[in-house]
N, C-alpha and C. Protein backbone atom coordinates (compact mmCIF):
# COMPACT_ATOMS: atom_id res chain seq x y z
N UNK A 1 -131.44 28.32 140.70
CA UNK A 1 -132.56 28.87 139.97
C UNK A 1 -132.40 28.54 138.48
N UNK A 2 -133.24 28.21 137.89
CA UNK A 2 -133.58 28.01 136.38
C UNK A 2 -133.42 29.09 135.38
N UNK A 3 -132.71 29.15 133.78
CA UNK A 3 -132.97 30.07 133.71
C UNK A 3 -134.29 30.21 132.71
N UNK A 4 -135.16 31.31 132.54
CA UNK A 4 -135.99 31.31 132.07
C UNK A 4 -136.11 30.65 131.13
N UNK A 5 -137.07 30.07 130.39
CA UNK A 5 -137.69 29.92 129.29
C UNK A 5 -138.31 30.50 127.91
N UNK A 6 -138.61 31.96 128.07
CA UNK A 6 -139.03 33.21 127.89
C UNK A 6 -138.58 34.38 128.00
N UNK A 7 -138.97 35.21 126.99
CA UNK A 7 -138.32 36.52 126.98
C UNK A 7 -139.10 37.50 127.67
N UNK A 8 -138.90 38.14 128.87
CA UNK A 8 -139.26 39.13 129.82
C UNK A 8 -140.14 40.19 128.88
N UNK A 9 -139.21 40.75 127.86
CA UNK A 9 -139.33 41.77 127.43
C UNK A 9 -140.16 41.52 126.21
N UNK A 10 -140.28 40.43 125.78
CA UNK A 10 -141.31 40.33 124.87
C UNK A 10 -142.81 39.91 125.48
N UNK A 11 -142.48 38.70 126.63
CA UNK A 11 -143.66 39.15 127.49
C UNK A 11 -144.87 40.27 127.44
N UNK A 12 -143.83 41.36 128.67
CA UNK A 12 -144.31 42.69 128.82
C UNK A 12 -144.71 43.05 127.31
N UNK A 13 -144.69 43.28 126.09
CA UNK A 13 -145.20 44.15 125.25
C UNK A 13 -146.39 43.10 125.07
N UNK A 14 -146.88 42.09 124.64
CA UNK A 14 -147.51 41.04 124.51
C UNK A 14 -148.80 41.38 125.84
N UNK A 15 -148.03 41.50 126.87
CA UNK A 15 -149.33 42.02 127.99
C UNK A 15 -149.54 43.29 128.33
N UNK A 16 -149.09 44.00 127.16
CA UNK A 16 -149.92 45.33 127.19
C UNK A 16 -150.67 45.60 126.30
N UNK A 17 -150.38 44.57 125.17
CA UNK A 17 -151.57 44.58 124.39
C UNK A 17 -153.10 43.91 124.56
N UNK A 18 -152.56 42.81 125.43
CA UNK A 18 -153.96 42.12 126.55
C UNK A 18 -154.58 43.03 127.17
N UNK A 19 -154.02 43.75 128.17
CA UNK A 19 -154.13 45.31 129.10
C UNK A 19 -154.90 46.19 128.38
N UNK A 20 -154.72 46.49 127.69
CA UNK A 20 -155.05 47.57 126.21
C UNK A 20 -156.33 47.31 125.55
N UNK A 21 -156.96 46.26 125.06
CA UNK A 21 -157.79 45.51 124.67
C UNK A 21 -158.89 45.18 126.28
N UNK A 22 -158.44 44.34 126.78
CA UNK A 22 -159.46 43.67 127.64
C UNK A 22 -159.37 44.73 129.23
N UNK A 23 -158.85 45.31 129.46
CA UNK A 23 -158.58 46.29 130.70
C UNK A 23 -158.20 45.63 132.35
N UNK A 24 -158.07 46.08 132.68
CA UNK A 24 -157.50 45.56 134.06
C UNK A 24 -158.39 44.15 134.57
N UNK A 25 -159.97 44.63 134.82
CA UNK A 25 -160.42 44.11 135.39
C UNK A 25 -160.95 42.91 134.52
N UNK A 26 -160.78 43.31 133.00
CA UNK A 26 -161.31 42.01 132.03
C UNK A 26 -160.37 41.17 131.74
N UNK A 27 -159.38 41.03 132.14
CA UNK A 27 -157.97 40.46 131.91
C UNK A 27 -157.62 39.64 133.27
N UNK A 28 -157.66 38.23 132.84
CA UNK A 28 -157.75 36.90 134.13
C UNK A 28 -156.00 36.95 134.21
N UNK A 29 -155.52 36.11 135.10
CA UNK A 29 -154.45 35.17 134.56
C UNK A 29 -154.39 34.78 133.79
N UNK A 30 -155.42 33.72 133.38
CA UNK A 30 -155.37 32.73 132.21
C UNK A 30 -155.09 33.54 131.24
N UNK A 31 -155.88 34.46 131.41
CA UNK A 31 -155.82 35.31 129.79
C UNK A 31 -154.53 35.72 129.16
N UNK A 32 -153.70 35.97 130.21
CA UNK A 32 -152.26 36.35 130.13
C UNK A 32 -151.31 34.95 129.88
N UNK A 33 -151.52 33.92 131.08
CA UNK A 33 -150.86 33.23 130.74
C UNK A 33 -150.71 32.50 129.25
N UNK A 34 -152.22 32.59 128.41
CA UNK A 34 -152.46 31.99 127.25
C UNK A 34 -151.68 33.22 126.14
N UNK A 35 -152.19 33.73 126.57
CA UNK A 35 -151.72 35.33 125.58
C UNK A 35 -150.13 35.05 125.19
N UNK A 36 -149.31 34.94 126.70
CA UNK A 36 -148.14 35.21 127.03
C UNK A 36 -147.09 33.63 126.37
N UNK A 37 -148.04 32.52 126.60
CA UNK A 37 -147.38 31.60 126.18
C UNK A 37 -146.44 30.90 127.49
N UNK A 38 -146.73 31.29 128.56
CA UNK A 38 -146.02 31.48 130.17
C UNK A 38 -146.85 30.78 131.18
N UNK A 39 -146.11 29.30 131.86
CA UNK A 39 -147.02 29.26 133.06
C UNK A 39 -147.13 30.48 134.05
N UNK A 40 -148.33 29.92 134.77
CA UNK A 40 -148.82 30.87 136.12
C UNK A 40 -147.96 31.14 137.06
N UNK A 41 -146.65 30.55 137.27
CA UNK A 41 -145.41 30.75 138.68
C UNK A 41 -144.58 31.01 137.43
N UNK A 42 -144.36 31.19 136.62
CA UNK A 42 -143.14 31.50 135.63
C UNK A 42 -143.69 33.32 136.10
N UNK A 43 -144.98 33.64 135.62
CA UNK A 43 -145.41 35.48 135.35
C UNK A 43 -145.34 35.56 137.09
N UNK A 44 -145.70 34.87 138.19
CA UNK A 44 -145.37 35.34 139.17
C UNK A 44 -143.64 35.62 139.86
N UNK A 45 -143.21 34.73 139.15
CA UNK A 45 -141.69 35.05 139.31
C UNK A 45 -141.05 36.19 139.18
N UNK A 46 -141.51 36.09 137.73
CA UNK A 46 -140.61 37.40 137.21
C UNK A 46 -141.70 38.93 137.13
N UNK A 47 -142.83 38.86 137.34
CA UNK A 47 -143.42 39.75 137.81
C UNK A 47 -144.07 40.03 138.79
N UNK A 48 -144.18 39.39 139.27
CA UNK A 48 -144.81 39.44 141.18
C UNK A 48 -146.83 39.17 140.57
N UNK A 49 -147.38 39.85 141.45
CA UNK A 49 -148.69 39.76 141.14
C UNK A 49 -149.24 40.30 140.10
N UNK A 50 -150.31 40.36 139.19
CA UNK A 50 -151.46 40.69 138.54
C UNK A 50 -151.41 42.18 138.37
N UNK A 51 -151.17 43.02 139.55
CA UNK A 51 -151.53 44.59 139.64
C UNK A 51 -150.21 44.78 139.15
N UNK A 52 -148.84 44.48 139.57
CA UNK A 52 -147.50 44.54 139.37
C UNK A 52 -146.93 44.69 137.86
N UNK A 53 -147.91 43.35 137.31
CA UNK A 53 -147.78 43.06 135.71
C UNK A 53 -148.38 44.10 135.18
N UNK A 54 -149.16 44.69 135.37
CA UNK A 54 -149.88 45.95 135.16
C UNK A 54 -149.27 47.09 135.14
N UNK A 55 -148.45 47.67 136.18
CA UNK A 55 -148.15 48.72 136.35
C UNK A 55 -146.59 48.79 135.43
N UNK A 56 -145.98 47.65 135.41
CA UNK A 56 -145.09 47.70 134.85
C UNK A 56 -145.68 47.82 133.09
N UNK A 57 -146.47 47.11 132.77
CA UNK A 57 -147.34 47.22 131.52
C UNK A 57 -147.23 48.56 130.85
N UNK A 58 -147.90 49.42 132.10
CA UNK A 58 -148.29 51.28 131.68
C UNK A 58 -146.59 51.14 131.58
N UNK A 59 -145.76 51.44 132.30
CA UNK A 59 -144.39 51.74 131.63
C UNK A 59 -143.76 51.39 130.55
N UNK A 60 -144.06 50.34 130.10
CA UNK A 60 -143.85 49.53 129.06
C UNK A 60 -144.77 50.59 127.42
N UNK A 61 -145.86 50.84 127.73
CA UNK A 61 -146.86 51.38 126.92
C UNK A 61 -146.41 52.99 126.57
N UNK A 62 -145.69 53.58 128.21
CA UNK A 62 -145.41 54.68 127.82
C UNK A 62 -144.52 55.03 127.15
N UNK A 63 -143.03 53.78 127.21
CA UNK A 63 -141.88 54.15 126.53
C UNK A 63 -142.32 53.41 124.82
N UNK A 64 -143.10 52.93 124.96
CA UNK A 64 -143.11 52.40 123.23
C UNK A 64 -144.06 53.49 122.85
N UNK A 65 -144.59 55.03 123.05
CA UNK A 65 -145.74 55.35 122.64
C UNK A 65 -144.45 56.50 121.17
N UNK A 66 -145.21 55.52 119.74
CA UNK A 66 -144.02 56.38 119.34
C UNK A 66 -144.31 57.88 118.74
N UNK A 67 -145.62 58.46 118.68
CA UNK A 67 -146.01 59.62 118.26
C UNK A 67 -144.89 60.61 119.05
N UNK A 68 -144.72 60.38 120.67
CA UNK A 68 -143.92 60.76 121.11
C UNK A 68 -142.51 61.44 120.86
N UNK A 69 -142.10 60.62 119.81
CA UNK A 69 -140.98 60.76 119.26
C UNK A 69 -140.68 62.33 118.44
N UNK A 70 -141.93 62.49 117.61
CA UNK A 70 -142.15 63.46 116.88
C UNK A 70 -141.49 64.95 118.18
N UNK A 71 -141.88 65.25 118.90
CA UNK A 71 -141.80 65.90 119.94
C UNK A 71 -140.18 66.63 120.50
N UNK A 72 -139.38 65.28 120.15
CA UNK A 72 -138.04 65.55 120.49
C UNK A 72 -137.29 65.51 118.98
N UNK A 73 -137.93 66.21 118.01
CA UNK A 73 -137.37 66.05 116.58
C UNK A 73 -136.87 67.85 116.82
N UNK A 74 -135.65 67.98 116.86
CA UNK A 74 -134.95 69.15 116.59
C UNK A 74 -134.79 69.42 115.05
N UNK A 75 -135.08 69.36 113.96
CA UNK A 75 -135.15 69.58 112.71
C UNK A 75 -136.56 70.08 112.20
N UNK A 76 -137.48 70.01 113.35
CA UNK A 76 -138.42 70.62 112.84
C UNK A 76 -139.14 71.57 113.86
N UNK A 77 -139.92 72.60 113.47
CA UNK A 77 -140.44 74.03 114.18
C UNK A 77 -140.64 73.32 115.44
N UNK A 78 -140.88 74.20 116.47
CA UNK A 78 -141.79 73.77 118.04
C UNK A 78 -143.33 73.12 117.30
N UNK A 79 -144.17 73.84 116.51
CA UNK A 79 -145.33 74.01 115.97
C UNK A 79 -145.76 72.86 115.11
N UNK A 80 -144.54 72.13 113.82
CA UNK A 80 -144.42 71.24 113.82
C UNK A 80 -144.67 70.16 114.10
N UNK A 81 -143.79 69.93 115.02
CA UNK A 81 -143.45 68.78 115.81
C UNK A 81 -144.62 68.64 116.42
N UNK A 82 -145.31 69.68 116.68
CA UNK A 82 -146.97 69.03 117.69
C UNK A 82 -147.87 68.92 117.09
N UNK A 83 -147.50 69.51 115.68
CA UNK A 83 -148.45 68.75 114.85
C UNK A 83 -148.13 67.77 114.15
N UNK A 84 -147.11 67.42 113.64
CA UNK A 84 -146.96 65.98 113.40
C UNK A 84 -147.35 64.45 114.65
N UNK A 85 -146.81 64.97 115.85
CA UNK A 85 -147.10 64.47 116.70
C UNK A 85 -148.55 64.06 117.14
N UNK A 86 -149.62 64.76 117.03
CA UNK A 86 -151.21 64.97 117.32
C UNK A 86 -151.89 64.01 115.67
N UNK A 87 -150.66 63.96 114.86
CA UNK A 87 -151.34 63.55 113.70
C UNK A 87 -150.57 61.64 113.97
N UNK A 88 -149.65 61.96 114.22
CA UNK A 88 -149.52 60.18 114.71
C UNK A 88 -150.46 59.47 115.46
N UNK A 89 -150.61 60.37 116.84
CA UNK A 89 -151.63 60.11 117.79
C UNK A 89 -152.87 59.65 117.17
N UNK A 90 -153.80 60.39 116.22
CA UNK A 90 -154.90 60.01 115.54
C UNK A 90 -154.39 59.17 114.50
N UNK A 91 -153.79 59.23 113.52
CA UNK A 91 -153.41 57.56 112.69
C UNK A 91 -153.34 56.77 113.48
N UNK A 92 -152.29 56.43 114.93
CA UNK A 92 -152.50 55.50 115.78
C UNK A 92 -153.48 54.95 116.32
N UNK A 93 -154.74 55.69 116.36
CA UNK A 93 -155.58 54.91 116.48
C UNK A 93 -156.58 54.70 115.81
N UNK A 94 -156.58 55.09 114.32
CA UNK A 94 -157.15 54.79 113.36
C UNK A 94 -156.73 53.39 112.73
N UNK A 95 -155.61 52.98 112.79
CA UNK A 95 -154.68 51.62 112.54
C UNK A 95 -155.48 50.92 113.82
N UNK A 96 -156.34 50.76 114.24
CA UNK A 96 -157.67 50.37 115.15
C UNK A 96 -156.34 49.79 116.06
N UNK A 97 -155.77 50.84 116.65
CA UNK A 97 -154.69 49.94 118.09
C UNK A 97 -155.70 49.73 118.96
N UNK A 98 -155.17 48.98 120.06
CA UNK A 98 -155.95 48.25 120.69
C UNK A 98 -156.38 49.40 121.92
N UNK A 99 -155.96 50.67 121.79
CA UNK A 99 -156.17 51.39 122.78
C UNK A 99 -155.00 52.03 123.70
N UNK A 100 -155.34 53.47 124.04
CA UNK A 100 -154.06 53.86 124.80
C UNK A 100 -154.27 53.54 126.38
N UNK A 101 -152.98 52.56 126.59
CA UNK A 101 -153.05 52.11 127.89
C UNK A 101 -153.01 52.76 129.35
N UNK A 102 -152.32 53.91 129.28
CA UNK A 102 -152.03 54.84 130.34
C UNK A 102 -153.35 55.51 130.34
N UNK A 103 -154.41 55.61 129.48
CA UNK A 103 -155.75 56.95 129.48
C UNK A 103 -156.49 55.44 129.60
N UNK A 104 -156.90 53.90 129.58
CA UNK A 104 -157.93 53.21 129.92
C UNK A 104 -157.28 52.57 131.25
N UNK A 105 -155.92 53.00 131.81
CA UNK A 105 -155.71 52.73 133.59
C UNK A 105 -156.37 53.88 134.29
N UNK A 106 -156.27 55.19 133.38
CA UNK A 106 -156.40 56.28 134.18
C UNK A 106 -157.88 56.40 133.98
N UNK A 107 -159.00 56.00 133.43
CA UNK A 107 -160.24 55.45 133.28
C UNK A 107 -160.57 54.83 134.14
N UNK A 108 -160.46 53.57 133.99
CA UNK A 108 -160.72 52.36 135.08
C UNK A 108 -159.90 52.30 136.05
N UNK A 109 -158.78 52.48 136.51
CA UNK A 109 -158.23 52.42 137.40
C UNK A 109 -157.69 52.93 138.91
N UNK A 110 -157.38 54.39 138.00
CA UNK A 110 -156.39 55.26 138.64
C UNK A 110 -157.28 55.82 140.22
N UNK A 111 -158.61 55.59 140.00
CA UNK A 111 -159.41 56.31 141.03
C UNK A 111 -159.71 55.45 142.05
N UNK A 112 -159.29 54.04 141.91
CA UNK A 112 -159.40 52.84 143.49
C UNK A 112 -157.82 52.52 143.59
N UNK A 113 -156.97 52.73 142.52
CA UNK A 113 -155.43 52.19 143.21
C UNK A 113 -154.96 53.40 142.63
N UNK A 114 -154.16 53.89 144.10
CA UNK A 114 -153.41 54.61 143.80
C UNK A 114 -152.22 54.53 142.91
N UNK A 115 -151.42 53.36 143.11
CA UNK A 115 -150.77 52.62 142.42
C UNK A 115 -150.20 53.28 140.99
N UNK A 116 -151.80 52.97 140.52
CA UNK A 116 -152.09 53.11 138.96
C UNK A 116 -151.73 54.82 138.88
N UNK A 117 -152.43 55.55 139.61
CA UNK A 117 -152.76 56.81 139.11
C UNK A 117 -151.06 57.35 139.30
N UNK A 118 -150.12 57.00 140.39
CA UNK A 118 -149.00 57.48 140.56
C UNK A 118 -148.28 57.21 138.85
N UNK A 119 -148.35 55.91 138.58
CA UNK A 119 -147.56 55.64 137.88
C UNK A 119 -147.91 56.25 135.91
N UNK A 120 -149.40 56.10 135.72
CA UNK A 120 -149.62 56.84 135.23
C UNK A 120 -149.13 58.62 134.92
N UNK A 121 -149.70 59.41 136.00
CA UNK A 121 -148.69 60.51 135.95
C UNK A 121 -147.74 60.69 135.72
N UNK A 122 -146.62 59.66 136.44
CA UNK A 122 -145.25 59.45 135.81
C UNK A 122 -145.12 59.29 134.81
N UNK A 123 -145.66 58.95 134.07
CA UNK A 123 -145.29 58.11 132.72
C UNK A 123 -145.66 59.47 131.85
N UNK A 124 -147.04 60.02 131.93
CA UNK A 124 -147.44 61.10 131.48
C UNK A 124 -146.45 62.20 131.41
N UNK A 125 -145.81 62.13 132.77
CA UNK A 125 -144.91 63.57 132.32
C UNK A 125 -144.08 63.62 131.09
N UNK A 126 -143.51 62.78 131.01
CA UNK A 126 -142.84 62.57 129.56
C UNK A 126 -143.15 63.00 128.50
N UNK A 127 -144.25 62.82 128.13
CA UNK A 127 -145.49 63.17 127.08
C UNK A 127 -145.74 65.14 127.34
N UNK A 128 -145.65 65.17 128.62
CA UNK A 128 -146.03 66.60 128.91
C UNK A 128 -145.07 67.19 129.27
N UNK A 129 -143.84 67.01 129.51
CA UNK A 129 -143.03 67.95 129.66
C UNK A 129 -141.99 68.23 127.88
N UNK A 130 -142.35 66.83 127.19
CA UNK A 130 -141.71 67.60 126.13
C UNK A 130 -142.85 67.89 124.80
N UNK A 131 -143.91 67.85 125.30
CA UNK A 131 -145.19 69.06 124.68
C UNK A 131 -144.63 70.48 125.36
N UNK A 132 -144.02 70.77 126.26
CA UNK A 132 -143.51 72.04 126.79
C UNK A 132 -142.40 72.75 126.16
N UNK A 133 -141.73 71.77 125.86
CA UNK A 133 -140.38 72.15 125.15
C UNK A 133 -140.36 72.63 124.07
N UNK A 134 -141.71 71.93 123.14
CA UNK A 134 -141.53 72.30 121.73
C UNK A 134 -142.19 73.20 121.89
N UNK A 135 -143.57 74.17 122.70
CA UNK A 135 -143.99 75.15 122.79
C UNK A 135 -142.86 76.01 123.09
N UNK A 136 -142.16 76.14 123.75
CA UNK A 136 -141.03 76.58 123.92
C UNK A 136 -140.26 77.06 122.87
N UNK A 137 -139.74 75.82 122.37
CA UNK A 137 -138.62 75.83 120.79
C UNK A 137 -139.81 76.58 119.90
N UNK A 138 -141.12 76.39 119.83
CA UNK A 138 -141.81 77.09 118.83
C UNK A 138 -141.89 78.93 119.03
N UNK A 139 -142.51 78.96 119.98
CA UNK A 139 -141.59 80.63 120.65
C UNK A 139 -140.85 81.14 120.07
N UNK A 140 -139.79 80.28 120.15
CA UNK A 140 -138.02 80.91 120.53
C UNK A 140 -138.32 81.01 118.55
N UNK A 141 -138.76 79.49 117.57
CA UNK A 141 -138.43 79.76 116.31
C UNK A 141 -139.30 80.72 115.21
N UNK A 142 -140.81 81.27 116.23
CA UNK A 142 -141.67 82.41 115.62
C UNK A 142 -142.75 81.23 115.21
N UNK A 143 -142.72 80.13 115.21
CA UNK A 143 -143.92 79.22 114.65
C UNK A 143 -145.38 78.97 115.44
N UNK A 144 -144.84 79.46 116.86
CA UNK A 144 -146.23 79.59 117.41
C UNK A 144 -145.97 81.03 118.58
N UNK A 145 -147.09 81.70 118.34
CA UNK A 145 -147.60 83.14 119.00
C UNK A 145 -146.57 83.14 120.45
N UNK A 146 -145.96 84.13 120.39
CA UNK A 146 -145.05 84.90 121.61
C UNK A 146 -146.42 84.85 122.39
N UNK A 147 -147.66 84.81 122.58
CA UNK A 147 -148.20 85.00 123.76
C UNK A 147 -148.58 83.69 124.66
N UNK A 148 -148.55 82.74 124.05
CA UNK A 148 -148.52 81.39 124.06
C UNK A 148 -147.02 80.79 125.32
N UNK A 149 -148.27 81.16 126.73
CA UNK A 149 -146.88 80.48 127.67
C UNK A 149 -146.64 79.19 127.71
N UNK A 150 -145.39 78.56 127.85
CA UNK A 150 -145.40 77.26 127.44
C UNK A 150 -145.75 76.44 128.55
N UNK A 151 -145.85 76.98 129.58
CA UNK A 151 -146.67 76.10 130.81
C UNK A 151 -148.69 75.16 130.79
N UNK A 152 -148.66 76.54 130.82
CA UNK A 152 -150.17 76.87 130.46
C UNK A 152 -150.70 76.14 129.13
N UNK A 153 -150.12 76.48 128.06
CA UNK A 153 -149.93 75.98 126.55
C UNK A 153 -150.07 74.36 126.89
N UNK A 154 -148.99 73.71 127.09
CA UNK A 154 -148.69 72.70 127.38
C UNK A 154 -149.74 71.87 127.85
N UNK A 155 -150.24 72.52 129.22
CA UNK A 155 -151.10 71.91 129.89
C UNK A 155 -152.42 72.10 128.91
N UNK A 156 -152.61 72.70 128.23
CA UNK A 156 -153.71 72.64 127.05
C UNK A 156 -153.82 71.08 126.25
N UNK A 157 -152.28 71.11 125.57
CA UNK A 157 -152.24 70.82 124.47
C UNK A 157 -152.30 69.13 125.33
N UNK A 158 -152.04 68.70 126.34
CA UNK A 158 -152.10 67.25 127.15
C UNK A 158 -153.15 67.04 127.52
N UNK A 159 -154.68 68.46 127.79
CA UNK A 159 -155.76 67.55 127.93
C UNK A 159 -156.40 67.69 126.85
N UNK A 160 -155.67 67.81 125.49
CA UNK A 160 -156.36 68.24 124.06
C UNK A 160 -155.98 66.61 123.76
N UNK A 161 -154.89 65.79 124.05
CA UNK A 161 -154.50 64.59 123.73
C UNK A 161 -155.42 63.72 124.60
N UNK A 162 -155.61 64.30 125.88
CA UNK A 162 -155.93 62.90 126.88
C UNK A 162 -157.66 62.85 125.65
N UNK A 163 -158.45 64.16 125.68
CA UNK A 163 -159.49 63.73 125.21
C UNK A 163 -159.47 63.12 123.85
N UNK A 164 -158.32 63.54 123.17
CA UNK A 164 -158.53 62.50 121.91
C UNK A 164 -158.60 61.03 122.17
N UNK A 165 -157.81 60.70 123.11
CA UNK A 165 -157.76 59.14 123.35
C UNK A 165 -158.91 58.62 124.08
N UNK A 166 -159.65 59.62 124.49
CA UNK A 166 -161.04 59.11 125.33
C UNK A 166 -162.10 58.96 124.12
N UNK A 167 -161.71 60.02 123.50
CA UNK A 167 -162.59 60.13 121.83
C UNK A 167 -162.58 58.90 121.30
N UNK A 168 -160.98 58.03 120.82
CA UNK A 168 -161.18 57.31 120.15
C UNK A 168 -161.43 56.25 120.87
N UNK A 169 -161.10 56.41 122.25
CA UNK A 169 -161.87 54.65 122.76
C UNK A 169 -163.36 54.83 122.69
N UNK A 170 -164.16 55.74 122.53
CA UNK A 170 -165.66 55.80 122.48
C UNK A 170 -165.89 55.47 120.92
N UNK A 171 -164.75 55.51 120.01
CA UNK A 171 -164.95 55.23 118.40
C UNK A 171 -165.27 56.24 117.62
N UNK A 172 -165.21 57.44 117.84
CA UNK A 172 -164.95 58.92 117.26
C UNK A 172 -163.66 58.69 115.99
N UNK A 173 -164.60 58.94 114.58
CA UNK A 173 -163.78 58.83 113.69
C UNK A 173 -162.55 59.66 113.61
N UNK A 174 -161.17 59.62 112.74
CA UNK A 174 -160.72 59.82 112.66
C UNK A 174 -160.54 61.42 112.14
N UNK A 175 -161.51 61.40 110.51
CA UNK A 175 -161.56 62.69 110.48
C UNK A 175 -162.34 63.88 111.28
N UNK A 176 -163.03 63.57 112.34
CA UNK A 176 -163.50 64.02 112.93
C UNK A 176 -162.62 64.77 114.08
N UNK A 177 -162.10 63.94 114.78
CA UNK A 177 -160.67 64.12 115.55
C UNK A 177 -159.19 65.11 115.02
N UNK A 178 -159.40 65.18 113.31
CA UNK A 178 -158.37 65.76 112.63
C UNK A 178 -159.25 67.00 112.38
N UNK A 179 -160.36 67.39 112.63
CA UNK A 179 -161.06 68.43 112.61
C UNK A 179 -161.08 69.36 114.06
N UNK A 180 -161.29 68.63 115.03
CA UNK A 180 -161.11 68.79 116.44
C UNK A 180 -159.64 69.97 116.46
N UNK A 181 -158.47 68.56 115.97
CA UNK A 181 -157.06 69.44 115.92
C UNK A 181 -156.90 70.61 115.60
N UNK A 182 -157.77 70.56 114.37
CA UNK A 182 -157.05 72.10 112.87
C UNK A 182 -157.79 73.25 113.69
N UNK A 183 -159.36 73.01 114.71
CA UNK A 183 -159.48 74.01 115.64
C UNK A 183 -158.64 74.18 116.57
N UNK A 184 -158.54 72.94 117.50
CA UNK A 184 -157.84 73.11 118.94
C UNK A 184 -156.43 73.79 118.67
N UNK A 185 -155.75 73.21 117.49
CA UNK A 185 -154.54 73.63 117.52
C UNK A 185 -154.09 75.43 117.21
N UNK A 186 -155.25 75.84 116.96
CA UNK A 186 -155.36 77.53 116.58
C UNK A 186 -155.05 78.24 117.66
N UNK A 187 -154.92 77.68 118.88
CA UNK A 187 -154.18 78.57 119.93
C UNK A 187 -152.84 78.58 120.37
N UNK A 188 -152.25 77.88 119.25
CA UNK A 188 -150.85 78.50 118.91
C UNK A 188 -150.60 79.98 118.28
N UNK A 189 -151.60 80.03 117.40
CA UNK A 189 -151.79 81.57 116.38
C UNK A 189 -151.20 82.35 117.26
């Protein structure tokens, strides 16, 4: 066997920004292979089919999502951290990104391949189980309301994100979205 020509891993980020932009179904081979800089049996090699390159894509999208990060910052409140976090989220896509990839699979996708929707969720929990934690750590540090369960909470504050990202793929300005927050986020009080 040969060894590659190409970097796997630069690949994959390169075709999630194709993914991201043009969506499952607007996104050829060609489009990738040109994108990618990769013949057509080179991306089948090392990624199997079209849907494959895809699903690995959303994983790819979920571990680079870096608002995320904010979330697992122990130096700052539970309350904080989700708001710094909710405020990356909207700069991120005010810096006109090409779109959040896991919420335009779970759009177009997730509802004819299961595939998609499994892996999606997966990826999601990440995002939602440590939105839980910092409701949690915010509790425990007095920054957000003792009545505020962090289950429930949580599950708020993930379809308060999914709709921002549906917001901004429809092109819902930014300060508009940072207005959305300074309400939505009042049920921490």
């Amino acid at each position: 066997m040969r060894p590659k020509n190409f970097c796997p891993e630069q690949c994959l980020e390169k075709a999630v920004d194709v993914f991201s932009r043009q969506g499952f179904e607007g996104t050829s081979f060609s489009d990738l292979t040109t994108a990618l800089g990769v013949n057509r049996q080179s991306l089948y090699d090392t990624y199997g089919d079209k849907l494959s390159l895809y699903l690995r894509c959303i994983e790819v999208a979920a571990e680079r999502f870096q608002p995320r990060q904010q979330l697992i910052r122990e130096d700052l409140s539970g309350r904080q951290s989700l708001e710094n976090f909710f405020e990356g989220v909207v700069s991120e896509g005010a810096a006109h990104h090409p779109g959040c990839l896991l919420t335009n699979a779970l759009l177009d996708k997730a509802a004819s391949q299961p595939e998609v929707a499994a892996t999606v969720r997966r990826c999601s929990a990440l995002t939602r189980q440590a939105m839980e934690r910092c409701v949690q750590r915010g509790v425990e540090d007095g920054s957000i309301s003792r009545r505020c369960e962090p289950t429930p909470t949580a599950d708020a504050l993930f379809t308060l994100l999914a709709g921002i990202r549906v917001c901004q793929r429809a092109g819902q300005e930014p300060a508009q979205l940072r207005q959305t927050l300074r309400v939505s986020l009042r049920m921490l009080d």
